[in-house]
N, C-alpha and C. Protein backbone atom coordinates (compact mmCIF):
# COMPACT_ATOMS: atom_id res chain seq x y z
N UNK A 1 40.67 65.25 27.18
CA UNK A 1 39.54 66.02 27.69
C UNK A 1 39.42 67.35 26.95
N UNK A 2 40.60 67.90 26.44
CA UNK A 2 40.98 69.04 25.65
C UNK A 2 39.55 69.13 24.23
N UNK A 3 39.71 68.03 24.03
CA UNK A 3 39.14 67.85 22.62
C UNK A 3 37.45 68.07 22.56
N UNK A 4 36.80 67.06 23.97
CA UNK A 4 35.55 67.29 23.88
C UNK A 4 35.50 68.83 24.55
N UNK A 5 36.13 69.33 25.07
CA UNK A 5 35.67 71.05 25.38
C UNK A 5 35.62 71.27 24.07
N UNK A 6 36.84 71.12 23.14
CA UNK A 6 36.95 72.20 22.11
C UNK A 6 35.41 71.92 21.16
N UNK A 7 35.00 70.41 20.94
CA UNK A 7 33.68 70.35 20.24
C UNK A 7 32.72 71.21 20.71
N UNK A 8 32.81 70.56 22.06
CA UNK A 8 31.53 71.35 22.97
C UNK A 8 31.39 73.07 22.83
N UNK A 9 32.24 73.17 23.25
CA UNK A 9 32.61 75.22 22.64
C UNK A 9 31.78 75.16 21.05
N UNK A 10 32.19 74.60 19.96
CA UNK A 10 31.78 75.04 18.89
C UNK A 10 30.53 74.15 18.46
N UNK A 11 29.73 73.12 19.18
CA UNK A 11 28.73 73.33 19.34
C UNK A 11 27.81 74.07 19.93
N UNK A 12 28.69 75.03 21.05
CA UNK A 12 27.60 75.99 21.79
C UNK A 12 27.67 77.16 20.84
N UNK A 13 28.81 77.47 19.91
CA UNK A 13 28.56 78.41 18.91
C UNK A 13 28.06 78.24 17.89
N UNK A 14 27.20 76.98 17.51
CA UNK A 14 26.22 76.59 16.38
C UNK A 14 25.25 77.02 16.77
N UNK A 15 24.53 77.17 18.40
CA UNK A 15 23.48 77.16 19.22
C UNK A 15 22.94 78.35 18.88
N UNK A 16 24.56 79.23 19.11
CA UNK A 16 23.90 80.74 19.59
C UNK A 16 24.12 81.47 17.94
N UNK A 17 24.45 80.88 16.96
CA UNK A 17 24.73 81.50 16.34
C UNK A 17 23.23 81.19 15.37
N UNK A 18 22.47 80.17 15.61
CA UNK A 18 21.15 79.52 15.31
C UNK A 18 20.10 80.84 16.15
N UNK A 19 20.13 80.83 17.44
CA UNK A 19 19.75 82.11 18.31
C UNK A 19 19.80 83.48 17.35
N UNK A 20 20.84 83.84 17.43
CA UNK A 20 21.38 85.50 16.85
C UNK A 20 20.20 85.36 15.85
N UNK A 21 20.19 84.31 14.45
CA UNK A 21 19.50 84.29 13.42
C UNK A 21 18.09 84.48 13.48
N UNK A 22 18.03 83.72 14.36
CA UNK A 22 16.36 82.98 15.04
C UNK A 22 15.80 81.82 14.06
N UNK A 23 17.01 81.33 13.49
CA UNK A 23 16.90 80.37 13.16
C UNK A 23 16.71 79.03 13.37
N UNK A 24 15.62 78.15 12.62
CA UNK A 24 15.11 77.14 12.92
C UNK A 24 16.20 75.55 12.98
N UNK A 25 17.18 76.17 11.99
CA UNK A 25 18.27 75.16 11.70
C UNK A 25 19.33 75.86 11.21
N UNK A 26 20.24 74.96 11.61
CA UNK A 26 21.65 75.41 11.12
C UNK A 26 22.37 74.07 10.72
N UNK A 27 23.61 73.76 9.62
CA UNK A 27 23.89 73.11 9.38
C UNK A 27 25.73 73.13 8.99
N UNK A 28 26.15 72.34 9.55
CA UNK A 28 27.78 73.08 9.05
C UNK A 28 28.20 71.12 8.86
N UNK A 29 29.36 71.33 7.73
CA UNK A 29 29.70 70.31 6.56
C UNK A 29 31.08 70.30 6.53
N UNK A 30 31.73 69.49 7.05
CA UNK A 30 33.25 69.93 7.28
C UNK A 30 33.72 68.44 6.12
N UNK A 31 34.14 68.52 4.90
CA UNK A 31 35.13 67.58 4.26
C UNK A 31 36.35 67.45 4.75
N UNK A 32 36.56 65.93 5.12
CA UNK A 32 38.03 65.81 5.41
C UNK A 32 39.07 65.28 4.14
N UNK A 33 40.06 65.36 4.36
CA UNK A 33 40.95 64.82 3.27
C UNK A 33 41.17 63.30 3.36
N UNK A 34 40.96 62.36 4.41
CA UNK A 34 40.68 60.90 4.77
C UNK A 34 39.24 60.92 4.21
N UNK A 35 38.74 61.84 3.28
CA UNK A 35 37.61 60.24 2.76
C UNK A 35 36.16 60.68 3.47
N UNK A 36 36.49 61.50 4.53
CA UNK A 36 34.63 61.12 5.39
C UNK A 36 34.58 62.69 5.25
N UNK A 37 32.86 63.10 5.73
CA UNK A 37 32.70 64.26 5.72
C UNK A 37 32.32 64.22 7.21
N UNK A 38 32.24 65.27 7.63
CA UNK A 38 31.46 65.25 8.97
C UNK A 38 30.16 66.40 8.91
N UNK A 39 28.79 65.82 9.52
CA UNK A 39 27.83 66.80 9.44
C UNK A 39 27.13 66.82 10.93
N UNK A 40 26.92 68.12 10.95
CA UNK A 40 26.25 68.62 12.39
C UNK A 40 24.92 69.72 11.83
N UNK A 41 24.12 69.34 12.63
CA UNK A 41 22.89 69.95 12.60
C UNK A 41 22.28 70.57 14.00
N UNK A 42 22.54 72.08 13.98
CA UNK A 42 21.91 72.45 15.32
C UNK A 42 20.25 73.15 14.88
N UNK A 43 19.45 72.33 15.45
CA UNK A 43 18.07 72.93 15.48
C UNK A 43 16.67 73.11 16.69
N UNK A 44 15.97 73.84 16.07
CA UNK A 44 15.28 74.43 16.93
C UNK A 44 14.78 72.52 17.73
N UNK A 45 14.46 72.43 18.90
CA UNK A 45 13.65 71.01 19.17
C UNK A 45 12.05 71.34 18.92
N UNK A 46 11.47 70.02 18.39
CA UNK A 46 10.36 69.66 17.33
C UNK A 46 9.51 70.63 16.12
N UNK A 47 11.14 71.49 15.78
CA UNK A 47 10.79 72.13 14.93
C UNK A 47 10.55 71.30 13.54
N UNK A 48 9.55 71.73 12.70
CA UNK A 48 8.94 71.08 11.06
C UNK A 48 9.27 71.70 10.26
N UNK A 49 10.36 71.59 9.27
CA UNK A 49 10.47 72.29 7.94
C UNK A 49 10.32 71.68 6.62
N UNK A 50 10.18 72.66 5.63
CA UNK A 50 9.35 72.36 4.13
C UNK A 50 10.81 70.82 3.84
N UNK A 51 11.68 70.70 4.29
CA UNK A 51 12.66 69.76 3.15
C UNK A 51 12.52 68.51 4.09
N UNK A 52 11.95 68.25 5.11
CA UNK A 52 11.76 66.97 5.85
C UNK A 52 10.59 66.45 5.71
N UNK A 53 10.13 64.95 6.18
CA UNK A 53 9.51 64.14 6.28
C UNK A 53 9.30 63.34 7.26
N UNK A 54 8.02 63.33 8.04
CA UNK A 54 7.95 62.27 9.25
C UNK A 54 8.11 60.84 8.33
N UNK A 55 8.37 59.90 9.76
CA UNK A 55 8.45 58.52 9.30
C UNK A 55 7.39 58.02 8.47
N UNK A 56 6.33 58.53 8.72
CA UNK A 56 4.78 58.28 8.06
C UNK A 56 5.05 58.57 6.66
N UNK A 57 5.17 60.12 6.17
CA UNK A 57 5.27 60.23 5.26
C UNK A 57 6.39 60.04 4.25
N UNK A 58 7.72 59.76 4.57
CA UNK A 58 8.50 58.74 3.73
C UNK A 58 8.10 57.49 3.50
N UNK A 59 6.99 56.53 4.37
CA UNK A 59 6.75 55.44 3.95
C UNK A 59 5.78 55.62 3.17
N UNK A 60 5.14 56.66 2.75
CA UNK A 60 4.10 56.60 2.19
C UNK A 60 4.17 57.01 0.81
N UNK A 61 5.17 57.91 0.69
CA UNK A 61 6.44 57.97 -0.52
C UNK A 61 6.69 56.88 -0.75
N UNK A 62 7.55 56.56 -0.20
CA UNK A 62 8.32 54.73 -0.85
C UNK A 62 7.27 54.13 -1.44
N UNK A 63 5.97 53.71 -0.57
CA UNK A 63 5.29 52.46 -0.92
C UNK A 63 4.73 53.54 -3.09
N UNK A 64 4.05 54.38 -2.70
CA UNK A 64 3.78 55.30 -3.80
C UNK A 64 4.90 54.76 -5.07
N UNK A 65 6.00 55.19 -4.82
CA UNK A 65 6.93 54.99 -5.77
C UNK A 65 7.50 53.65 -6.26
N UNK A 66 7.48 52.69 -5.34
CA UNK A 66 7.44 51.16 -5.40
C UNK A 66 6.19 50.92 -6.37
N UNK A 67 5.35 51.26 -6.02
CA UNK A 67 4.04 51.02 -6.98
C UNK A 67 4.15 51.63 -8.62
N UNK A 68 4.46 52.69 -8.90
CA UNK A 68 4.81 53.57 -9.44
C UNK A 68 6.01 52.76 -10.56
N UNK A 69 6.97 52.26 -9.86
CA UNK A 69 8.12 51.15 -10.11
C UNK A 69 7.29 49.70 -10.83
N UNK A 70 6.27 49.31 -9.83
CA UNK A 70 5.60 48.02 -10.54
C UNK A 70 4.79 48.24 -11.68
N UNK A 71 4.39 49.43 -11.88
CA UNK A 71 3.40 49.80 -12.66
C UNK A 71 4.01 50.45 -14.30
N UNK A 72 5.11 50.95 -14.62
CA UNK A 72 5.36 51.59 -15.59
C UNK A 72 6.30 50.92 -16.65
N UNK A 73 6.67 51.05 -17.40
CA UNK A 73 6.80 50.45 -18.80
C UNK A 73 8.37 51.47 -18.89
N UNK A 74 7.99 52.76 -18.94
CA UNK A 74 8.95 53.60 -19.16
C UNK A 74 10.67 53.62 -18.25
N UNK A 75 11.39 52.95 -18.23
CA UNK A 75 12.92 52.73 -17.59
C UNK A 75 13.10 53.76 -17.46
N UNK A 76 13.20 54.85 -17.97
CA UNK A 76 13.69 56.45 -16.91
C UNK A 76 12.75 56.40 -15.55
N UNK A 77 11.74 56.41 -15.91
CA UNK A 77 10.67 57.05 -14.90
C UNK A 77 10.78 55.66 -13.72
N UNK A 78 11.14 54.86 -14.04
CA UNK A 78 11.57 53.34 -12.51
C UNK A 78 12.51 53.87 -12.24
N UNK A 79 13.65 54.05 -12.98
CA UNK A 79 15.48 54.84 -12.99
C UNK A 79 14.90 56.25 -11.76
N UNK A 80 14.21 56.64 -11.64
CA UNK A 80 13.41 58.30 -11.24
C UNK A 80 13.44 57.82 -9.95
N UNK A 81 12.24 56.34 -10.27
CA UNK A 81 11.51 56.45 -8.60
C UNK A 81 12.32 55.08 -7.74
N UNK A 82 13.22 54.86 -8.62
CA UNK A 82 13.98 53.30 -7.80
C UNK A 82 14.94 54.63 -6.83
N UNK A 83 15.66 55.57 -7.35
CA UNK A 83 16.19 56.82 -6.64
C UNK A 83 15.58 57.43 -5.58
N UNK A 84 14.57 57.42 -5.71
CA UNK A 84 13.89 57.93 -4.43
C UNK A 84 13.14 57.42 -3.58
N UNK A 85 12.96 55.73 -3.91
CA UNK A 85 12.82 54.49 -3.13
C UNK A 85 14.05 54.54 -2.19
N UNK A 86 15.52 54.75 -2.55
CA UNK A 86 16.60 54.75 -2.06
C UNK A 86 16.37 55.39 -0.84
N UNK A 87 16.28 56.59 -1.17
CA UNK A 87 16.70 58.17 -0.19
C UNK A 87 15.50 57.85 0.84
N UNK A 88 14.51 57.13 0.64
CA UNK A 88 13.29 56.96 1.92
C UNK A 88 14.14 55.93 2.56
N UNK A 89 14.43 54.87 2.15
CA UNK A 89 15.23 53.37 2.44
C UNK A 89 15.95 54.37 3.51
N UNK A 90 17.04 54.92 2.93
CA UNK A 90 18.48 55.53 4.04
C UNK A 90 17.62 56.74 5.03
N UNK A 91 16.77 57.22 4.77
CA UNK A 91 16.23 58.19 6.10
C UNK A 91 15.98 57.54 6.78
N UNK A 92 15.16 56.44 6.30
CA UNK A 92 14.03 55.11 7.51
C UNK A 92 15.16 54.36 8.16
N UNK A 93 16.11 54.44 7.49
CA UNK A 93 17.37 53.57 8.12
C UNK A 93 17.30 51.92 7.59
N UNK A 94 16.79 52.08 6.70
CA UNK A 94 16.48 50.70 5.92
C UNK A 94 17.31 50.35 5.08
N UNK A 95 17.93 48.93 4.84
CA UNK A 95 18.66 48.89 3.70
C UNK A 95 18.56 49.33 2.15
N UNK A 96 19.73 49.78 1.79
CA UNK A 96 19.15 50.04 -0.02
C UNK A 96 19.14 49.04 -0.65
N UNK A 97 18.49 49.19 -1.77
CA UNK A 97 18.05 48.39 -3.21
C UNK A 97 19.08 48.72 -3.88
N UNK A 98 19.61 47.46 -4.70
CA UNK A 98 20.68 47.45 -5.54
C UNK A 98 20.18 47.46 -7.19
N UNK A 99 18.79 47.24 -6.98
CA UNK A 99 18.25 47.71 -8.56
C UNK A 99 16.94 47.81 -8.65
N UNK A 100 16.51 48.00 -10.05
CA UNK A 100 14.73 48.32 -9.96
C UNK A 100 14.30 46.76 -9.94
N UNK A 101 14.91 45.92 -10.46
CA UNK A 101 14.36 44.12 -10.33
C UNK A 101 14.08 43.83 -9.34
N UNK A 102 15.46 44.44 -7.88
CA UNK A 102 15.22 43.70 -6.57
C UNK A 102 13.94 44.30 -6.13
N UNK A 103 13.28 45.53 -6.43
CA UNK A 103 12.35 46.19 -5.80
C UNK A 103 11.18 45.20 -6.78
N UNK A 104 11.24 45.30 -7.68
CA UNK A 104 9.84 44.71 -8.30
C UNK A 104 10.07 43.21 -7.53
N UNK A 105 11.17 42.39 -7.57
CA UNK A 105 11.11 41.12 -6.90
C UNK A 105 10.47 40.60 -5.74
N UNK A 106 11.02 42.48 -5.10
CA UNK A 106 10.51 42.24 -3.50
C UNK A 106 9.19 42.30 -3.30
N UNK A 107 7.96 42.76 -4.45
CA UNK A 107 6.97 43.09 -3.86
C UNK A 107 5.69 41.96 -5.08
N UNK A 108 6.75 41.22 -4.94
CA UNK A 108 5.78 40.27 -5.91
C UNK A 108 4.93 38.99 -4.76
């Protein structure tokens, strides 16, 4: 029981320390030496900032860049947008693509 106080305590000092700022977000990144990181995000509720994306507009990214992917000749610029096909995939909670083929495959 020790343990969830001690979280709970230093999540209530993410809260207030988000408060003091008047900050919209706060973010703290703890690396462990086993391998995992741990991330916590205390923020304002239905606050909108410039580095996020509703669900709408990551899909509307992806599909953009999928197209973008079917359409170009140039292998950096698929290499560009197969990368940021990815990063919409893992926000949406969608599986990733293991290459630019499986994405052109998928939308044939």
């Amino acid at each position: 029981m020790k343990e969830n106080t001690d979280l709970s305590n230093q999540i209530d000092a993410m809260v207030n320390q988000c408060q003091r700022m008047n900050a919209g977000k706060l973010r703290i990144s703890i690396k462990r030496e086993d391998g995992y990181t741990i991330e916590i995000t205390a923020r304002r509720t239905e606050a909108k900032f410039d580095d996020e994306f509703s669900n709408k507009e990551l899909k509307y990214i992806k599909e953009t860049m999928i197209e973008k992917i079917s359409s170009v000749s140039n292998k950096e610029a698929a290499e560009k947008a197969f990368d940021i096909v990815n990063v919409c995939q893992e926000l949406l909670g969608e599986p990733l693509f293991d290459s630019v083929d499986e994405i052109v495959n998928s939308t044939l």
